[in-house]
PDB file of N, CA and C in Angstrom:
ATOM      1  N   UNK A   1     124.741 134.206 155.563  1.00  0.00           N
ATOM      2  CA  UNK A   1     124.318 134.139 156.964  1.00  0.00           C
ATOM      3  C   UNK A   1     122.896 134.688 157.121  1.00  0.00           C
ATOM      4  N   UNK A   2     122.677 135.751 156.668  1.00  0.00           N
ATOM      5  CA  UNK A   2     121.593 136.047 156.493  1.00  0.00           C
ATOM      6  C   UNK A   2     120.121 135.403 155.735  1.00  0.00           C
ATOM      7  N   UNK A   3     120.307 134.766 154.567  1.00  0.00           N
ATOM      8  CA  UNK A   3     119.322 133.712 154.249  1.00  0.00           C
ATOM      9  C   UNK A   3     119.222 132.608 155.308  1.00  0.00           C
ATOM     10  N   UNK A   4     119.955 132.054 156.088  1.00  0.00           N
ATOM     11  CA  UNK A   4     119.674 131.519 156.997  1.00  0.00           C
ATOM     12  C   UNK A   4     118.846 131.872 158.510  1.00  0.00           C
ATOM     13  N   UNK A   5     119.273 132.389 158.325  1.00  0.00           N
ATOM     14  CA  UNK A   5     118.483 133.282 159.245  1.00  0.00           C
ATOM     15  C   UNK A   5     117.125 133.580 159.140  1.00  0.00           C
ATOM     16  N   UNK A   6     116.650 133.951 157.646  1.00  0.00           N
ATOM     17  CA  UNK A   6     115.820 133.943 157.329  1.00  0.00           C
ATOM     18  C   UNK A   6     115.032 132.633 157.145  1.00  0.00           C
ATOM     19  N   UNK A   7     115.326 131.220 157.092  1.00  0.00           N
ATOM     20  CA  UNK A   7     115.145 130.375 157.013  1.00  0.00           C
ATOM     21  C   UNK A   7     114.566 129.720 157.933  1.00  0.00           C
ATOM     22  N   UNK A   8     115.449 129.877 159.072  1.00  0.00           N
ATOM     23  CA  UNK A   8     115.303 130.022 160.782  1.00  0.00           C
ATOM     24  C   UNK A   8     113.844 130.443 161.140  1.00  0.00           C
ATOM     25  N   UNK A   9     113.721 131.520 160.794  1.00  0.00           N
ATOM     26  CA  UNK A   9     112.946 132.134 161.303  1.00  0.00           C
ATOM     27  C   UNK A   9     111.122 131.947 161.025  1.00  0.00           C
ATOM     28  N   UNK A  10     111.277 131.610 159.122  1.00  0.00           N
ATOM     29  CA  UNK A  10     110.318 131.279 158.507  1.00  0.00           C
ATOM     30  C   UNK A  10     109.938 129.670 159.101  1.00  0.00           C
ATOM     31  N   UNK A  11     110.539 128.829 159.265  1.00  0.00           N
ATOM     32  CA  UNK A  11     110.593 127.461 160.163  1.00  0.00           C
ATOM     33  C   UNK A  11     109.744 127.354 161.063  1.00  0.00           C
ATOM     34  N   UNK A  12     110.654 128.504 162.213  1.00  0.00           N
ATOM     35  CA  UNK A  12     109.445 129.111 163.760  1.00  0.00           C
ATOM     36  C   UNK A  12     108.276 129.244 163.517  1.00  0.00           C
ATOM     37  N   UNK A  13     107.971 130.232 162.272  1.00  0.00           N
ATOM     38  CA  UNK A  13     106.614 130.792 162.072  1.00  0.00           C
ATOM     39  C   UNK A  13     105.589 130.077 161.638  1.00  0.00           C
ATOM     40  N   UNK A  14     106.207 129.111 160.198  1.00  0.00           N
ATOM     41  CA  UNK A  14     105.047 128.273 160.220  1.00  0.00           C
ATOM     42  C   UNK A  14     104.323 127.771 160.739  1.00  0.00           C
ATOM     43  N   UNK A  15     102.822 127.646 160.328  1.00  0.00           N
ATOM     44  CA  UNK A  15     101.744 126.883 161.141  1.00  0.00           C
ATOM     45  C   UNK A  15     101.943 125.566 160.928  1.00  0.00           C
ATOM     46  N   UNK A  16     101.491 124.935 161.688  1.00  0.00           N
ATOM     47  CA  UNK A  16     101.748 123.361 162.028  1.00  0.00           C
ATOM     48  C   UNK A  16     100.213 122.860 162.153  1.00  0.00           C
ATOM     49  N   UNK A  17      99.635 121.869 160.893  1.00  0.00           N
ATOM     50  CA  UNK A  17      98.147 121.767 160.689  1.00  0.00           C
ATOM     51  C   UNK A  17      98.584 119.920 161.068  1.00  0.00           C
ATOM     52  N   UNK A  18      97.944 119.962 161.914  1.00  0.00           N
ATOM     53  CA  UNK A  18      97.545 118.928 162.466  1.00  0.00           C
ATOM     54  C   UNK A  18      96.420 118.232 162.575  1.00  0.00           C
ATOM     55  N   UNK A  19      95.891 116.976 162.898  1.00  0.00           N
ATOM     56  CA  UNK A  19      94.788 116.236 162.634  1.00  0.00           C
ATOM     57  C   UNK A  19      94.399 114.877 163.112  1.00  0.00           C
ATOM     58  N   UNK A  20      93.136 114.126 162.886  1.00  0.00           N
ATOM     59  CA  UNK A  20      93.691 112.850 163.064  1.00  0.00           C
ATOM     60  C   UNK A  20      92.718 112.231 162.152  1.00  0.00           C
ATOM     61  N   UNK A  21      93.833 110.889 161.920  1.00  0.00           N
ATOM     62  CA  UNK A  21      93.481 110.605 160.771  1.00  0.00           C
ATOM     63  C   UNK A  21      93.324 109.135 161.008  1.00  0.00           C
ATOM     64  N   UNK A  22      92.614 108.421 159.515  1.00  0.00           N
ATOM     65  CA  UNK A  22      92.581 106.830 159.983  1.00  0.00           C
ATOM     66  C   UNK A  22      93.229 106.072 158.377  1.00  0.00           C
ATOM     67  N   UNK A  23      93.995 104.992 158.951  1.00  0.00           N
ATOM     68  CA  UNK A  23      94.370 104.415 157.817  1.00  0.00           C
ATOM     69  C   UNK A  23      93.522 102.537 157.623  1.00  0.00           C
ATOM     70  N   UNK A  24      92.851 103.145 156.887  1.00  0.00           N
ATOM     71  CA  UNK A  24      92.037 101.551 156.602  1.00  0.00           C
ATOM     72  C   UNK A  24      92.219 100.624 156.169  1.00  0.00           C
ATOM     73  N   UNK A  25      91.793  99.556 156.411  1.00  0.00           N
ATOM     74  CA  UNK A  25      92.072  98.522 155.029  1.00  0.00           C
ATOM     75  C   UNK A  25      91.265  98.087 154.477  1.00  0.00           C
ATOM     76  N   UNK A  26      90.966  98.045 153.023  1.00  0.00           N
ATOM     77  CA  UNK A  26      89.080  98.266 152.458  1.00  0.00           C
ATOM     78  C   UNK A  26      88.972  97.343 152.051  1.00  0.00           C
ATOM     79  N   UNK A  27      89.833  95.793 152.546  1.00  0.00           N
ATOM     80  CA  UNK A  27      89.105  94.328 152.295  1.00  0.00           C
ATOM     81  C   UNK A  27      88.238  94.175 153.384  1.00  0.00           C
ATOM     82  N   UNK A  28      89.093  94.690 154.620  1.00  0.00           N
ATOM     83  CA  UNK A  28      88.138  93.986 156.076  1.00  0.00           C
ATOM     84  C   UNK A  28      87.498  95.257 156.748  1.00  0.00           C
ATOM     85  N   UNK A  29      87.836  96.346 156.242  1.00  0.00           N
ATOM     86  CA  UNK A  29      86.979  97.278 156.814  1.00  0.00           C
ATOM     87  C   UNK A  29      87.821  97.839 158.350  1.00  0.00           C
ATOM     88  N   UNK A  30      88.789  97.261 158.947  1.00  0.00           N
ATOM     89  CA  UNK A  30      89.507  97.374 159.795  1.00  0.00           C
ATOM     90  C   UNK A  30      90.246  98.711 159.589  1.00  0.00           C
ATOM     91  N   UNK A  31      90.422  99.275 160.794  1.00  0.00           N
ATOM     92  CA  UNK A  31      90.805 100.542 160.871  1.00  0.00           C
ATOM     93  C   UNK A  31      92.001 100.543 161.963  1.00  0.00           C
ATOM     94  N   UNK A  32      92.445 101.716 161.647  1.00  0.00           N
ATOM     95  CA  UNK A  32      93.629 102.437 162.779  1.00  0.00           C
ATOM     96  C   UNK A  32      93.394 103.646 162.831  1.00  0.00           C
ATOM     97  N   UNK A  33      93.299 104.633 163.857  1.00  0.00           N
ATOM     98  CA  UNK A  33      92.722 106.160 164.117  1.00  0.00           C
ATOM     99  C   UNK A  33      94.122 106.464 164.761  1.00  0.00           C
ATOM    100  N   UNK A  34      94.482 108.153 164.785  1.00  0.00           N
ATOM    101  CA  UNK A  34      95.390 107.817 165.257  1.00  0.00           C
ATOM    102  C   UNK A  34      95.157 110.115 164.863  1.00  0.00           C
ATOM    103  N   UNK A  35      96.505 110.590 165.526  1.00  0.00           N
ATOM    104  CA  UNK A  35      96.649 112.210 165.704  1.00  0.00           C
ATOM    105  C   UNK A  35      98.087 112.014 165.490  1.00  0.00           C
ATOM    106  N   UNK A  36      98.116 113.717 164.821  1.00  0.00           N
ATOM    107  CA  UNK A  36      99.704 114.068 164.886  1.00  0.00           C
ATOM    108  C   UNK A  36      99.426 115.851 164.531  1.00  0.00           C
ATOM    109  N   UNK A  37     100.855 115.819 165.220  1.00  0.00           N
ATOM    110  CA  UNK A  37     100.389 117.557 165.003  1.00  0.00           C
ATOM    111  C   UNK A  37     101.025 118.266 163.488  1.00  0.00           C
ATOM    112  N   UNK A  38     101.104 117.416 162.816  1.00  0.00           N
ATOM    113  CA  UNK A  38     101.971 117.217 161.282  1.00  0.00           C
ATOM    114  C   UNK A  38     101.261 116.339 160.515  1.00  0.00           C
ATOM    115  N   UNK A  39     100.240 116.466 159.919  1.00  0.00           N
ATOM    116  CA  UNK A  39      99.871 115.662 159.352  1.00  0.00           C
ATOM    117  C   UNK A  39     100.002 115.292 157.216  1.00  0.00           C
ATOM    118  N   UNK A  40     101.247 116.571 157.156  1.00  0.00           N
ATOM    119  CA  UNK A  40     102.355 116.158 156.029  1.00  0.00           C
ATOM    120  C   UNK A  40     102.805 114.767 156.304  1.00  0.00           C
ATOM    121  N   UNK A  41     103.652 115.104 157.626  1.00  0.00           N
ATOM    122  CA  UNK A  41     104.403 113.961 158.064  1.00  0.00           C
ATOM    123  C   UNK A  41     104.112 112.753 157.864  1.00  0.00           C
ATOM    124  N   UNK A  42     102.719 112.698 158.335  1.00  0.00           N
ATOM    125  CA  UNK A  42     101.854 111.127 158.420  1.00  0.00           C
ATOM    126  C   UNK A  42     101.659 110.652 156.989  1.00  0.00           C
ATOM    127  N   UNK A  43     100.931 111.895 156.223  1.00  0.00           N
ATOM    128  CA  UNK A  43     100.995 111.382 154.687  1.00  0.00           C
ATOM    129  C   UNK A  43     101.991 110.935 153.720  1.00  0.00           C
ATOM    130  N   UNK A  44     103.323 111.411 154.360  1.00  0.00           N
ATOM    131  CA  UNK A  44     104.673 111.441 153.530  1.00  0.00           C
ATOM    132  C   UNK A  44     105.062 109.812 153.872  1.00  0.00           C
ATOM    133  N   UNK A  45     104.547 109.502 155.506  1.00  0.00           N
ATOM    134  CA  UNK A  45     105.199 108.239 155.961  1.00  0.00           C
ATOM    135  C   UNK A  45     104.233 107.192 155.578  1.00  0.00           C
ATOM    136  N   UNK A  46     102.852 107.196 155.301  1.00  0.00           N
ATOM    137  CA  UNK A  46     101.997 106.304 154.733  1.00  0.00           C
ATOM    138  C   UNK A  46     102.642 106.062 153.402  1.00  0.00           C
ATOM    139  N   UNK A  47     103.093 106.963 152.182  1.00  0.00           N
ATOM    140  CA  UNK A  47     103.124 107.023 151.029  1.00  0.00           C
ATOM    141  C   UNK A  47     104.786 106.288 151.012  1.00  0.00           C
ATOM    142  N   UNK A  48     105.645 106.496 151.782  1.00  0.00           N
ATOM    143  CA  UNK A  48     107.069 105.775 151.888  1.00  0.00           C
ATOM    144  C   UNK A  48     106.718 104.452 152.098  1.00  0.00           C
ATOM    145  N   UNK A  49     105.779 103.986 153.202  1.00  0.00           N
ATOM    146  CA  UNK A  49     105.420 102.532 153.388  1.00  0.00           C
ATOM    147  C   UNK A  49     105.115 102.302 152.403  1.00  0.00           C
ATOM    148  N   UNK A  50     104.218 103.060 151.659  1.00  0.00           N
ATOM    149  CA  UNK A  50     103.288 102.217 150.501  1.00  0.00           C
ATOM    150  C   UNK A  50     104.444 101.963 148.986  1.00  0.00           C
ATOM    151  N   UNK A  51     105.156 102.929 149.168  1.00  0.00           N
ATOM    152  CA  UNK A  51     106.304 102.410 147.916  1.00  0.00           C
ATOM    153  C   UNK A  51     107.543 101.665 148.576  1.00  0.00           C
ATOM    154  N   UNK A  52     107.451 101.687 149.813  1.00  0.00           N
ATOM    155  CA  UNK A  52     109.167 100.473 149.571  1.00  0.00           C
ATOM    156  C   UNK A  52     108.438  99.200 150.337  1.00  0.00           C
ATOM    157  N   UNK A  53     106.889  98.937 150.743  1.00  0.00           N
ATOM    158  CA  UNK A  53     106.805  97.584 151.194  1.00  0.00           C
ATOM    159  C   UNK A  53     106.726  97.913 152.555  1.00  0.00           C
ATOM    160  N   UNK A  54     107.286  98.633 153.403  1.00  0.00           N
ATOM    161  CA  UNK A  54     107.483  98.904 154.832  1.00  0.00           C
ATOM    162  C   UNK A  54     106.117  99.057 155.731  1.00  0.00           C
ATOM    163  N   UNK A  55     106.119  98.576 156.816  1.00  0.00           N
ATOM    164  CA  UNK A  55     104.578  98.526 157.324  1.00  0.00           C
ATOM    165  C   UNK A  55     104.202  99.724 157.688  1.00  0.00           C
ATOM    166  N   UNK A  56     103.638 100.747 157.959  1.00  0.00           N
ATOM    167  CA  UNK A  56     103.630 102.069 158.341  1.00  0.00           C
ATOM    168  C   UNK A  56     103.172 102.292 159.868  1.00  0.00           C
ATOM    169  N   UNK A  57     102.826 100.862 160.493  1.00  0.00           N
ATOM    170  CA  UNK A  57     102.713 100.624 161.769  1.00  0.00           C
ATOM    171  C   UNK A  57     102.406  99.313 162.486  1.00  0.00           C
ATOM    172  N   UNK A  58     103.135  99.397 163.290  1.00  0.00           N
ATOM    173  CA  UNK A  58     103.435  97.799 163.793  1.00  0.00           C
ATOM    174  C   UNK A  58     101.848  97.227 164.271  1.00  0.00           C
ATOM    175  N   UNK A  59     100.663  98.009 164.564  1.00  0.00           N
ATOM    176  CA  UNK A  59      99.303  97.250 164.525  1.00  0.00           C
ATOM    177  C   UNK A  59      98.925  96.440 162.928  1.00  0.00           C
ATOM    178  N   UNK A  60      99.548  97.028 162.341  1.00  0.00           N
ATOM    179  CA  UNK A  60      98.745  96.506 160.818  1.00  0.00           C
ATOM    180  C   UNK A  60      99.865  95.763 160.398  1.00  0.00           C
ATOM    181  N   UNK A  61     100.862  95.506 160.712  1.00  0.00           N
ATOM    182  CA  UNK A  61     101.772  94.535 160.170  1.00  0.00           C
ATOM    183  C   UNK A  61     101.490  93.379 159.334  1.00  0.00           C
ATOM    184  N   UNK A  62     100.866  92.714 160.197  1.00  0.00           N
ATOM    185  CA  UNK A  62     100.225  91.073 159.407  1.00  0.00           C
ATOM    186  C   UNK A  62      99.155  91.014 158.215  1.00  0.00           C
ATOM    187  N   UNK A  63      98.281  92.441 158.336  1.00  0.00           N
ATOM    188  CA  UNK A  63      97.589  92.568 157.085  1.00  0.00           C
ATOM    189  C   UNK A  63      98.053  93.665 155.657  1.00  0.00           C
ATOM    190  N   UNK A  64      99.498  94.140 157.102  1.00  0.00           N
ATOM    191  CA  UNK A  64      99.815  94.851 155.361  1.00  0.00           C
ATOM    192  C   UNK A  64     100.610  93.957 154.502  1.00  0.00           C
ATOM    193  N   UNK A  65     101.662  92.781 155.194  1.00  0.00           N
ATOM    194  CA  UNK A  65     101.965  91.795 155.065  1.00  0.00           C
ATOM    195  C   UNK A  65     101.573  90.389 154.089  1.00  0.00           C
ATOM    196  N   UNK A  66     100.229  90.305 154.502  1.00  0.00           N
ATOM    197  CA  UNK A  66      99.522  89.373 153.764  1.00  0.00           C
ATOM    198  C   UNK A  66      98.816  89.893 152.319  1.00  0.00           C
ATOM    199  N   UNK A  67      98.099  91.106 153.356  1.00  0.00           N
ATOM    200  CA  UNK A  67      97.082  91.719 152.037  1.00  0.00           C
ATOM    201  C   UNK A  67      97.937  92.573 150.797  1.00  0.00           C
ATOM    202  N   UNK A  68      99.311  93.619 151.241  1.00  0.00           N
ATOM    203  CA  UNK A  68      99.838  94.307 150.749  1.00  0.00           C
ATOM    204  C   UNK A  68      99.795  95.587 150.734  1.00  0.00           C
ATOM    205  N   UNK A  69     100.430  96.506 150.806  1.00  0.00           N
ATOM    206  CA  UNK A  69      99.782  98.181 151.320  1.00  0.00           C
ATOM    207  C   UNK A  69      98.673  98.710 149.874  1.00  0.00           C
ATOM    208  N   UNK A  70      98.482  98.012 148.933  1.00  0.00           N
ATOM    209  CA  UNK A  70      97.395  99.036 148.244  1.00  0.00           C
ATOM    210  C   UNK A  70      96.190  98.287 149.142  1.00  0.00           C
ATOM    211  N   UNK A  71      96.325  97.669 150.065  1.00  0.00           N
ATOM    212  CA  UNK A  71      94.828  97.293 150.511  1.00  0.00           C
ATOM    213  C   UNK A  71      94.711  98.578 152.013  1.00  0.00           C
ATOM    214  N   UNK A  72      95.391  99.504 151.708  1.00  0.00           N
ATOM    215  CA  UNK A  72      95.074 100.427 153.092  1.00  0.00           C
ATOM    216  C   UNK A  72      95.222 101.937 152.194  1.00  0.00           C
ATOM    217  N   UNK A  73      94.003 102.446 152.572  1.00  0.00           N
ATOM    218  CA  UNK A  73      93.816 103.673 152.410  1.00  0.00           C
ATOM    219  C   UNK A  73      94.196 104.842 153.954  1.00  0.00           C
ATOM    220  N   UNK A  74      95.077 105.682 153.473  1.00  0.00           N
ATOM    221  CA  UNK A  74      94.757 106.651 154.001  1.00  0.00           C
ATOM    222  C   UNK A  74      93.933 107.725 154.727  1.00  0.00           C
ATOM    223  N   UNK A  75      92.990 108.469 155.332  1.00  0.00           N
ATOM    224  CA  UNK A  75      92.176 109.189 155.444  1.00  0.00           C
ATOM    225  C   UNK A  75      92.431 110.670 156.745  1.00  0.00           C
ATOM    226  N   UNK A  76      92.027 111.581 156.226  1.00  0.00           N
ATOM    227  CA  UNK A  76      91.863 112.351 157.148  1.00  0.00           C
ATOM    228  C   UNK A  76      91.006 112.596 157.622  1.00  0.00           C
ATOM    229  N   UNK A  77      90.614 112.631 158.783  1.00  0.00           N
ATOM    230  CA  UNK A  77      89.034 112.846 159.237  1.00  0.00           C
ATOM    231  C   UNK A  77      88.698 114.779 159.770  1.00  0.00           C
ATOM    232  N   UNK A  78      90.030 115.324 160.265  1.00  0.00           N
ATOM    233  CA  UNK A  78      89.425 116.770 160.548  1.00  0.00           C
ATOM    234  C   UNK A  78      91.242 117.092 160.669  1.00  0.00           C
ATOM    235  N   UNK A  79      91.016 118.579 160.251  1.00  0.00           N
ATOM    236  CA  UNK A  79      92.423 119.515 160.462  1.00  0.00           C
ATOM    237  C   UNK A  79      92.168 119.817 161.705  1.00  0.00           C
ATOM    238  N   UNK A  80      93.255 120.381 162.062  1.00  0.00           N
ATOM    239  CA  UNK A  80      93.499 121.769 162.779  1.00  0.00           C
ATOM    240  C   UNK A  80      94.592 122.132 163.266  1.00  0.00           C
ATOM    241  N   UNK A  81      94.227 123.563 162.879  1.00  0.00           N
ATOM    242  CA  UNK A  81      95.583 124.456 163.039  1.00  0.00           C
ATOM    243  C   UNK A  81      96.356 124.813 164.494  1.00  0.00           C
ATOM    244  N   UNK A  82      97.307 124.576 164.769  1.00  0.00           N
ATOM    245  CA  UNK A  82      97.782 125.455 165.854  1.00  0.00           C
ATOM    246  C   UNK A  82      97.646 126.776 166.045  1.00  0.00           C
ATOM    247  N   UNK A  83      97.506 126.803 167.376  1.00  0.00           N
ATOM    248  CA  UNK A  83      97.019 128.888 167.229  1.00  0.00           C
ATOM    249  C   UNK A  83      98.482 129.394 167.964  1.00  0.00           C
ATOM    250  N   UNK A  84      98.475 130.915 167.142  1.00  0.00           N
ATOM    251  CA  UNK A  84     100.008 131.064 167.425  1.00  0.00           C
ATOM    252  C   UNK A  84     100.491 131.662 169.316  1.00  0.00           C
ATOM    253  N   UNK A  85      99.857 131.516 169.882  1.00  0.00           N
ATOM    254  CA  UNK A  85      99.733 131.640 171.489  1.00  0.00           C
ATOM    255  C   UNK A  85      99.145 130.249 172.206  1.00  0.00           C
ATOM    256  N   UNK A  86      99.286 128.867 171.348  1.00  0.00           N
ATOM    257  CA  UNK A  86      99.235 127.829 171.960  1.00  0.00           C
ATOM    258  C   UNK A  86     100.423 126.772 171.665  1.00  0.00           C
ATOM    259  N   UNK A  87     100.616 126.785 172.974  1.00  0.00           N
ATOM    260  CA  UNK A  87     102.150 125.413 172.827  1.00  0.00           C
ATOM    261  C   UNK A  87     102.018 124.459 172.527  1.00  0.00           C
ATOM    262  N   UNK A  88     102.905 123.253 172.283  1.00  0.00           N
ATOM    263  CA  UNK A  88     103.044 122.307 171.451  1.00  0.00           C
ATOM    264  C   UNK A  88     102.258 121.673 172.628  1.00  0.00           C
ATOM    265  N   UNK A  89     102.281 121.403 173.611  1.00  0.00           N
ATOM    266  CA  UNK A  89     101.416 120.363 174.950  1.00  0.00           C
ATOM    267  C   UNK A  89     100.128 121.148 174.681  1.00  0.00           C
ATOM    268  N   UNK A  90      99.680 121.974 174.446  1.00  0.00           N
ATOM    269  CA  UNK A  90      98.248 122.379 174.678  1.00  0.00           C
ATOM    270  C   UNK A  90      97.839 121.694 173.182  1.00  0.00           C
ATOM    271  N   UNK A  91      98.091 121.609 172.198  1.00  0.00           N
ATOM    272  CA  UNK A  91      98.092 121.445 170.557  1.00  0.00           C
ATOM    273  C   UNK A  91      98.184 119.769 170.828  1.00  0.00           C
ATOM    274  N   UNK A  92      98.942 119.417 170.942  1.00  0.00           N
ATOM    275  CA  UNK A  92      98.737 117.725 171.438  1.00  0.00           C
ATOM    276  C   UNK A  92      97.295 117.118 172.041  1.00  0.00           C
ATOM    277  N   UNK A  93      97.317 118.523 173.579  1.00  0.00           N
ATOM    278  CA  UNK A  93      96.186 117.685 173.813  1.00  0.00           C
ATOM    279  C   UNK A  93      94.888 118.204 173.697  1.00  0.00           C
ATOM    280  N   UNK A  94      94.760 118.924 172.466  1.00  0.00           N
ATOM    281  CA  UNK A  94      93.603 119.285 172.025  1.00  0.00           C
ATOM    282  C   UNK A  94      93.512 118.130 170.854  1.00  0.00           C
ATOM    283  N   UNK A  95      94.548 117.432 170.552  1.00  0.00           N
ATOM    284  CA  UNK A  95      94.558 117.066 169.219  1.00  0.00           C
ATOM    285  C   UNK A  95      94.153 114.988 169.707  1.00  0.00           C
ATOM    286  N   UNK A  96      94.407 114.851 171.189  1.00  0.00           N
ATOM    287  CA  UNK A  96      94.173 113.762 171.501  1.00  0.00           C
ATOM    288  C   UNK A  96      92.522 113.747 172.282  1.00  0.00           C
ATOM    289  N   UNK A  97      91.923 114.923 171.999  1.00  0.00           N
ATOM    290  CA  UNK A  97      90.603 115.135 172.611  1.00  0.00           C
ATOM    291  C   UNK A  97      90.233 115.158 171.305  1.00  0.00           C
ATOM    292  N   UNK A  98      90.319 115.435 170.318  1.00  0.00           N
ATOM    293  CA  UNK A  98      89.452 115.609 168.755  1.00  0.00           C
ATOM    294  C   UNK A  98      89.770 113.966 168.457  1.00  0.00           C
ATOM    295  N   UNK A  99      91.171 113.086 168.945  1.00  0.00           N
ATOM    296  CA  UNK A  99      90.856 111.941 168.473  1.00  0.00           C
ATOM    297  C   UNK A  99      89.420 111.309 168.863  1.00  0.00           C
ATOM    298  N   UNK A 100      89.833 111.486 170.569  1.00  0.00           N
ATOM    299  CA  UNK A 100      88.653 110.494 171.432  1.00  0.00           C
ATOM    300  C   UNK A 100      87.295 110.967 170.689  1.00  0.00           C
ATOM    301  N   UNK A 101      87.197 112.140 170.390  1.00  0.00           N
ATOM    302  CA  UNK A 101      85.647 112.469 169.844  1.00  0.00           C
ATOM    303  C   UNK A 101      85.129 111.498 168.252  1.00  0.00           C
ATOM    304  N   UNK A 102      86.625 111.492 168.139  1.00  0.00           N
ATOM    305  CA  UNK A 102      86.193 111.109 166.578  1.00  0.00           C
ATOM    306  C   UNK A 102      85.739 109.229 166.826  1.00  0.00           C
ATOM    307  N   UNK A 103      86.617 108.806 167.652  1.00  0.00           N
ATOM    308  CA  UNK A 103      86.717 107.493 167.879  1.00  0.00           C
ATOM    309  C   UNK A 103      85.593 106.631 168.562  1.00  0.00           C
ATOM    310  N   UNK A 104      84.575 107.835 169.673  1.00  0.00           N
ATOM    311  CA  UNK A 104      83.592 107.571 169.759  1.00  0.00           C
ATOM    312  C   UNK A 104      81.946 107.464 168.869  1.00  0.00           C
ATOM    313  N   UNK A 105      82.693 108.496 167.251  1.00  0.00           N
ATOM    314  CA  UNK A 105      81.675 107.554 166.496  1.00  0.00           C
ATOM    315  C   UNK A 105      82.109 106.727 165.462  1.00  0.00           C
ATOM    316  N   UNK A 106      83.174 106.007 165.730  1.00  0.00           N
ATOM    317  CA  UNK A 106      83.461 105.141 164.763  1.00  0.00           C
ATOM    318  C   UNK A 106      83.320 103.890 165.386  1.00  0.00           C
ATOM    319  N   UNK A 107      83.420 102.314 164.299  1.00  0.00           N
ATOM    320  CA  UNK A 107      82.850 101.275 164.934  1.00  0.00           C
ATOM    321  C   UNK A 107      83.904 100.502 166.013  1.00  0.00           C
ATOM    322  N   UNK A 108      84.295 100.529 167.003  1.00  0.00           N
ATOM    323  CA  UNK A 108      85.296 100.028 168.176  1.00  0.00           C
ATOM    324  C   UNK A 108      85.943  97.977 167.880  1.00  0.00           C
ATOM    325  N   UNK A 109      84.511  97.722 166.967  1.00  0.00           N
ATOM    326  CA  UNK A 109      85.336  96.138 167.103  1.00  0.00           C
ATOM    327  C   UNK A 109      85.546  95.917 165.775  1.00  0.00           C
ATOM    328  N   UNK A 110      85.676  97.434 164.540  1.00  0.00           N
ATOM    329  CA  UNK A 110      86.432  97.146 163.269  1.00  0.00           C
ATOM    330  C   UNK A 110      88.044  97.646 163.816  1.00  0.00           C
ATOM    331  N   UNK A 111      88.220  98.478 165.108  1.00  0.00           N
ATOM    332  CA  UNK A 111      89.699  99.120 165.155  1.00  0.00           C
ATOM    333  C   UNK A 111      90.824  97.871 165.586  1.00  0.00           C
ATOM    334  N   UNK A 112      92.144  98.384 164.587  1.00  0.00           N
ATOM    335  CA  UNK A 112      93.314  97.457 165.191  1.00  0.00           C
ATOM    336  C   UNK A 112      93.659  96.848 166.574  1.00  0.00           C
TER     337      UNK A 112
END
């Protein structure tokens, strides 16, 4: 009962590094930008698409489809950490203001 507990607790505490990131496709140069406040998560779910065939998002369907997922790279463009006196809504929308920043210097008629 007690290792659980401890388990519990270590769970709560962890930091949660979040980011946003873009997944490309480096025939056409076409992009997808995109945030999460887990950005394990995102890498774990790019890397599952990329070994069972599965699209990793319904914008890129037809070119992961045609082209195949080794034609899409991954990328992270910036971390960041949650601070431990900011909630999951403040962490979101700091994390959807670091997208818009990022998205305003990238090229708008290469995105999905």
């Amino acid at each position: 009962m007690n290792k659980r507990k401890e388990i519990i607790n270590a769970y709560k505490a962890r930091k949660l590094c979040g980011g946003v990131y873009t997944i490309t496709n480096v025939l056409s140069g076409k992009y997808f930008i995109g945030h999460a406040a887990n950005l394990k998560s995102v890498q774990n779910r790019f890397q599952f698409a990329v070994t069972t065939g599965s699209t990793v998002h319904p914008k890129l369907q037809k070119d992961w489809v045609e082209q195949g997922a080794q034609a899409f790279t991954l990328n992270v463009l910036e971390e960041l950490e949650q601070k431990p006196e900011q909630s999951q809504a403040e962490f979101m929308d700091d994390l959807q203001t670091l997208e818009q920043m990022w998205r305003a210097n990238l090229d708008a008629a290469k995105e999905y």
